[in-house]
PDB file of N, CA and C in Angstrom:
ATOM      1  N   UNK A   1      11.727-236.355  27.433  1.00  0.00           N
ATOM      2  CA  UNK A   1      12.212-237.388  26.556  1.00  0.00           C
ATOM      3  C   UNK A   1      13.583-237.029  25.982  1.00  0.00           C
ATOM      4  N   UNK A   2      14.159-235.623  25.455  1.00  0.00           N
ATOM      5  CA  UNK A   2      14.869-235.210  25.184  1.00  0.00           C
ATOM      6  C   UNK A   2      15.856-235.312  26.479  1.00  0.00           C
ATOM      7  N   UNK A   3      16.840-235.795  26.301  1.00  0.00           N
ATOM      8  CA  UNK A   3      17.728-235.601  27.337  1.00  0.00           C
ATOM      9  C   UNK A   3      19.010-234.389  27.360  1.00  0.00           C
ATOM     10  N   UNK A   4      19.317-234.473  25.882  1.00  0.00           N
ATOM     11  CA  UNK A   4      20.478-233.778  25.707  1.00  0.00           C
ATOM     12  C   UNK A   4      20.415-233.506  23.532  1.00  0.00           C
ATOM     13  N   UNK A   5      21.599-232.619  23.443  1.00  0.00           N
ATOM     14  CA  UNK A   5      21.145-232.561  21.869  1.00  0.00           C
ATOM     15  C   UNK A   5      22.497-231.723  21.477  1.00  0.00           C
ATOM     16  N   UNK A   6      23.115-231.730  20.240  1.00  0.00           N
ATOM     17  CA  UNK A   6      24.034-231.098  20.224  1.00  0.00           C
ATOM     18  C   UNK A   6      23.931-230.689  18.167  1.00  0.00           C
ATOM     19  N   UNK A   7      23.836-229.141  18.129  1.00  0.00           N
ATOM     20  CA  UNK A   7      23.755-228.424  16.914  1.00  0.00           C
ATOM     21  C   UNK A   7      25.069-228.031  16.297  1.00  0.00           C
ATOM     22  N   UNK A   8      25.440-228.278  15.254  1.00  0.00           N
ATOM     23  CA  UNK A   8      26.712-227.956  14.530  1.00  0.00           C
ATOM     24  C   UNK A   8      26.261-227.647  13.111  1.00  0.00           C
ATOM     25  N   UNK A   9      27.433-226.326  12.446  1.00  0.00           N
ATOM     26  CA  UNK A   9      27.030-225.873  11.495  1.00  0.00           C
ATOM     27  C   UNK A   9      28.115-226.594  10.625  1.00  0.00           C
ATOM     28  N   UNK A  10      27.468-227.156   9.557  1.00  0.00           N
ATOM     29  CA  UNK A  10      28.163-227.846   8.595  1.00  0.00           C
ATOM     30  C   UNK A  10      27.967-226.735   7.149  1.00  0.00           C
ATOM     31  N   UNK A  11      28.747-226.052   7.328  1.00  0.00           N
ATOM     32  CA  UNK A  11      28.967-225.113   5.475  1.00  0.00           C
ATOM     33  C   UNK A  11      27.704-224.007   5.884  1.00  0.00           C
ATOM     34  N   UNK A  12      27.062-223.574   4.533  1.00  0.00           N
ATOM     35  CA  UNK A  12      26.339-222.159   4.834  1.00  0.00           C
ATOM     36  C   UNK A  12      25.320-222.544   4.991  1.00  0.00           C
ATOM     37  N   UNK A  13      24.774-223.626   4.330  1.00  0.00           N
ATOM     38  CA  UNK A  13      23.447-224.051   4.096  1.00  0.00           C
ATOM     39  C   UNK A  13      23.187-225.273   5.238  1.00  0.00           C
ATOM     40  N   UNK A  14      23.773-225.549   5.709  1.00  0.00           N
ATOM     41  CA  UNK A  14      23.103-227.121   6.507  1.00  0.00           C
ATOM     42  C   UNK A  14      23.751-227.668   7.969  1.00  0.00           C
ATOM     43  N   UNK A  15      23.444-228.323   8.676  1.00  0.00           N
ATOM     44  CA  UNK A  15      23.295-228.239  10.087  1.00  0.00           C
ATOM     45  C   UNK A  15      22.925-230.015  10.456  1.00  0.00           C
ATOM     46  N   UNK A  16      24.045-230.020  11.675  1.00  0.00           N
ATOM     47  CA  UNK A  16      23.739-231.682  11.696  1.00  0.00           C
ATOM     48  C   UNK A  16      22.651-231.123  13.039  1.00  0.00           C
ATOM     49  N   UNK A  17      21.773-232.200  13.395  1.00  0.00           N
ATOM     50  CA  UNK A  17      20.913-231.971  14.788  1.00  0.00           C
ATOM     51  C   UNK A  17      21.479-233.829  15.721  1.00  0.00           C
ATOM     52  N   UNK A  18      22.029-233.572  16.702  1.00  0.00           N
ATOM     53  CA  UNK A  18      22.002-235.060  17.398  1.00  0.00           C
ATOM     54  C   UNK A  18      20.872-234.611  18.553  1.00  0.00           C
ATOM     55  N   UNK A  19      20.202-235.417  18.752  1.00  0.00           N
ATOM     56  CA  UNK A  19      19.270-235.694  20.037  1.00  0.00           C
ATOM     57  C   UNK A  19      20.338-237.484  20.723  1.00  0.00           C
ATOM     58  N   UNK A  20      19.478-236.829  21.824  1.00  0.00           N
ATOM     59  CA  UNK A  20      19.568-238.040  22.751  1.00  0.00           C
ATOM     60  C   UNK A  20      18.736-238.340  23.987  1.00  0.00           C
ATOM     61  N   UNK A  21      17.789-239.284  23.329  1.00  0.00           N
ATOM     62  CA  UNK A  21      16.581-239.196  24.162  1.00  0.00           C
ATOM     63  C   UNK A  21      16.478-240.890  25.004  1.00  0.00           C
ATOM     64  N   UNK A  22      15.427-240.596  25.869  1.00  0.00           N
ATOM     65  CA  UNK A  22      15.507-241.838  27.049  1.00  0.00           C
ATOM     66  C   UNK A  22      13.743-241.476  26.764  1.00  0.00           C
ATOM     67  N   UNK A  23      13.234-243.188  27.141  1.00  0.00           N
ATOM     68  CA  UNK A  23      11.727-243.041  27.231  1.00  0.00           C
ATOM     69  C   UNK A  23      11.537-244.108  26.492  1.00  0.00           C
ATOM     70  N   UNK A  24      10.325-244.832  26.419  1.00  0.00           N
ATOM     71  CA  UNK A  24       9.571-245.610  25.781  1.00  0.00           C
ATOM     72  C   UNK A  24       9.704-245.450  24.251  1.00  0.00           C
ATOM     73  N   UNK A  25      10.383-247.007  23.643  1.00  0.00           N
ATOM     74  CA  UNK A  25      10.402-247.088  22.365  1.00  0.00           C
ATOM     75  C   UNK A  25       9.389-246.458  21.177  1.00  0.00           C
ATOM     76  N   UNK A  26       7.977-246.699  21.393  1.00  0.00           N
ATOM     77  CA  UNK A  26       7.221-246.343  20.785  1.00  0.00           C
ATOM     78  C   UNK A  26       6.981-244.927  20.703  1.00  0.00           C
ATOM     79  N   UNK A  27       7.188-243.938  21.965  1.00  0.00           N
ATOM     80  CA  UNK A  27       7.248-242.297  22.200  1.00  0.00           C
ATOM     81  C   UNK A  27       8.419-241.824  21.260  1.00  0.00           C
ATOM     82  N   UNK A  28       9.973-242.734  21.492  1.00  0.00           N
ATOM     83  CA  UNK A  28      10.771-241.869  20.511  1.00  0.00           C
ATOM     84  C   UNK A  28      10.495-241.825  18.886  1.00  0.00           C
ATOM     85  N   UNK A  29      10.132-243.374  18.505  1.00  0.00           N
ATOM     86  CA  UNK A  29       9.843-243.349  17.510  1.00  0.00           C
ATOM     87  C   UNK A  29       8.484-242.164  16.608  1.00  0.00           C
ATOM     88  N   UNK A  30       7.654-241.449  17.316  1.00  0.00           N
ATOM     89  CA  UNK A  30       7.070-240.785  16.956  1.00  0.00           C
ATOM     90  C   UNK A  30       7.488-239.909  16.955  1.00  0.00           C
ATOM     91  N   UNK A  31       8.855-239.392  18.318  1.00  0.00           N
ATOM     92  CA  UNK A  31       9.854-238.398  18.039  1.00  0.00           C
ATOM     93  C   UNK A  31      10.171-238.184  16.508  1.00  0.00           C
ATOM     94  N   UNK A  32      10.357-239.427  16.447  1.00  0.00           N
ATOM     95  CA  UNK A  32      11.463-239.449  14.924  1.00  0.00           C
ATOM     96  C   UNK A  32      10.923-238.960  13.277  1.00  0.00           C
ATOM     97  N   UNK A  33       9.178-239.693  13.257  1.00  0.00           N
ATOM     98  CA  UNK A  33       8.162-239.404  12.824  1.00  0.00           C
ATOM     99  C   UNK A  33       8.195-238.003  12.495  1.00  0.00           C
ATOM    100  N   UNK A  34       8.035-236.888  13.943  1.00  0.00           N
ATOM    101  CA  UNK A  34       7.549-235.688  13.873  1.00  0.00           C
ATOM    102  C   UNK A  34       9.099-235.083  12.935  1.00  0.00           C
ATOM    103  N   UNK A  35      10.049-234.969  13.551  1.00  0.00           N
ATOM    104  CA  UNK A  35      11.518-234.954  12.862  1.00  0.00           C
ATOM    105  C   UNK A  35      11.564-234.805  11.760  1.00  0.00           C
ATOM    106  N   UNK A  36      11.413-236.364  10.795  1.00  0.00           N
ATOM    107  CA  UNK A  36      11.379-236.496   9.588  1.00  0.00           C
ATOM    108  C   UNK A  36      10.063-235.808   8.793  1.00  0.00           C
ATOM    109  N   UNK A  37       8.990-235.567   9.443  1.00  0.00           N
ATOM    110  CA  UNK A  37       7.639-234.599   8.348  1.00  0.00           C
ATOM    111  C   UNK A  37       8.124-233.188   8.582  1.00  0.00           C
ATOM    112  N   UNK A  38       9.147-232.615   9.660  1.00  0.00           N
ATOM    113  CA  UNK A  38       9.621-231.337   9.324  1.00  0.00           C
ATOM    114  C   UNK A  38      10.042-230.988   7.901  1.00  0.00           C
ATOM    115  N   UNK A  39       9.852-229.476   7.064  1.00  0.00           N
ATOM    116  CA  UNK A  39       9.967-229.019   6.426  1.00  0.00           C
ATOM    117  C   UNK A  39      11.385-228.408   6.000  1.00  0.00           C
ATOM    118  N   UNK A  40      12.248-229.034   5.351  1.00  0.00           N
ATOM    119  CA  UNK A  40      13.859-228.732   5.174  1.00  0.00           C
ATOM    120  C   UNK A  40      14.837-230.124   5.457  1.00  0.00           C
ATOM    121  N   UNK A  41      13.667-230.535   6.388  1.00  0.00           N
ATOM    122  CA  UNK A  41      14.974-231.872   7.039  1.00  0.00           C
ATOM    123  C   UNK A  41      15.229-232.601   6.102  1.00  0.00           C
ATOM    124  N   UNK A  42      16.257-233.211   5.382  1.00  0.00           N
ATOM    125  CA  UNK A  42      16.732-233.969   4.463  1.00  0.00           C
ATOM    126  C   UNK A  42      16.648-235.348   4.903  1.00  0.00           C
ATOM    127  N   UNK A  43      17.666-235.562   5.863  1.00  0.00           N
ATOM    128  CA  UNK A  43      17.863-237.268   6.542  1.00  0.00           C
ATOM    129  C   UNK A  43      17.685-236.985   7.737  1.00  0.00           C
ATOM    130  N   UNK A  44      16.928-238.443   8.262  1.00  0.00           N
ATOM    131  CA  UNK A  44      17.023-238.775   9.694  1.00  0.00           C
ATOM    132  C   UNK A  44      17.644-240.280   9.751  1.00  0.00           C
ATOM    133  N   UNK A  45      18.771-240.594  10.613  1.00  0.00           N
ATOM    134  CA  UNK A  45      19.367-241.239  11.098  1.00  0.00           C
ATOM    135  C   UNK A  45      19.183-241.870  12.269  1.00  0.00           C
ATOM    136  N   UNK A  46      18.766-242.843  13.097  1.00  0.00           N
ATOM    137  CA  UNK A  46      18.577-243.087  14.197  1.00  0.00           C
ATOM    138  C   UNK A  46      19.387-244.398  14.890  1.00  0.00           C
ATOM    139  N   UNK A  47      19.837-244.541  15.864  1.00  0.00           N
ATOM    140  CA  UNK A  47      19.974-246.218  16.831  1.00  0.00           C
ATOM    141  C   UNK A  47      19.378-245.773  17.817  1.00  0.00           C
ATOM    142  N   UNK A  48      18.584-247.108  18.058  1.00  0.00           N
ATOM    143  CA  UNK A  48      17.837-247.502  19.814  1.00  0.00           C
ATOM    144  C   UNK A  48      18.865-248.118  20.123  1.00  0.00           C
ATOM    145  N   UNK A  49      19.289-248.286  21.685  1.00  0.00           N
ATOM    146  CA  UNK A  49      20.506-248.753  22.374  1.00  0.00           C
ATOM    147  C   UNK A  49      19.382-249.123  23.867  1.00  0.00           C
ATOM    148  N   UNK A  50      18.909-250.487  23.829  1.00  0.00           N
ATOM    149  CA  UNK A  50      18.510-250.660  24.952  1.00  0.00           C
ATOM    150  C   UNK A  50      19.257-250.518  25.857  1.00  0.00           C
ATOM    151  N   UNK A  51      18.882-249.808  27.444  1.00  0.00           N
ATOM    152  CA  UNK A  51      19.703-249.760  28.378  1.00  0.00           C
ATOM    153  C   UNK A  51      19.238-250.914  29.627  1.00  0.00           C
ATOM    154  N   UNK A  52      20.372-251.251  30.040  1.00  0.00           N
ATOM    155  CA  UNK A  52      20.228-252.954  31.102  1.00  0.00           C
ATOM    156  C   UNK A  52      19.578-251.800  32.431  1.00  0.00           C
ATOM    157  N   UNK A  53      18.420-252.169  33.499  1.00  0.00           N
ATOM    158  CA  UNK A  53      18.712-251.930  34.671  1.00  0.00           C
ATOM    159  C   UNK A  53      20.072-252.094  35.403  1.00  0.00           C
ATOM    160  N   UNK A  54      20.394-250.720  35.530  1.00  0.00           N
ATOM    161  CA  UNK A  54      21.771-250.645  36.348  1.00  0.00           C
ATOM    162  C   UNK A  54      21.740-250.168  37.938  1.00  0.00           C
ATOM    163  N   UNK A  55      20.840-250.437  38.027  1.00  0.00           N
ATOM    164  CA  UNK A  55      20.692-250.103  39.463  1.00  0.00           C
ATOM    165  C   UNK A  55      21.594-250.634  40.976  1.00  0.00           C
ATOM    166  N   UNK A  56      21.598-252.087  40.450  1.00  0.00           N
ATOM    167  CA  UNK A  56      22.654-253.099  41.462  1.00  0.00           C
ATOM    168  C   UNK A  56      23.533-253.207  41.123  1.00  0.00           C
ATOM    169  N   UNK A  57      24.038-252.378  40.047  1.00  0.00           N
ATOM    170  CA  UNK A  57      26.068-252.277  39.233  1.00  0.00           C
ATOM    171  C   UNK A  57      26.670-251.186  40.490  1.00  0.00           C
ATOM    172  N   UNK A  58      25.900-250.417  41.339  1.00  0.00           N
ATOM    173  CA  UNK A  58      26.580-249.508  41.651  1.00  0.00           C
ATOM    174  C   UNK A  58      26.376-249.481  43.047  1.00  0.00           C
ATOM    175  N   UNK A  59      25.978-250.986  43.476  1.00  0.00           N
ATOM    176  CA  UNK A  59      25.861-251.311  44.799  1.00  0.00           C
ATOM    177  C   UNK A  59      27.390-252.170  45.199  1.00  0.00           C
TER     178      UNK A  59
END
């Protein structure tokens, strides 16, 4: 589900997390779920970006 993710240290104390995940709406959203009941995490931020079948763009 995780496709890709990118960690940066913002100051001494805190840390942005980006994910970028592909999969069934309802699977990420529990992603997001598990995320936000972590212990420390402050904010979770999210966009869904439906993607079009692109299959015949590259025919």
């Amino acid at each position: 589900m995780v496709s890709g993710n990118i960690h940066i240290h913002l100051g001494k104390d805190y840390c942005l997390e980006v994910f970028i995940t592909e999969g069934e709406a309802e699977d990420i959203l529990n992603f997001i779920g598990r995320i936000r009941a972590m212990r420390g995490v402050q904010r979770v931020k999210y966009t869904m970006v439906p993607l079009a079948d692109t299959s015949e763009h590259w025919l």
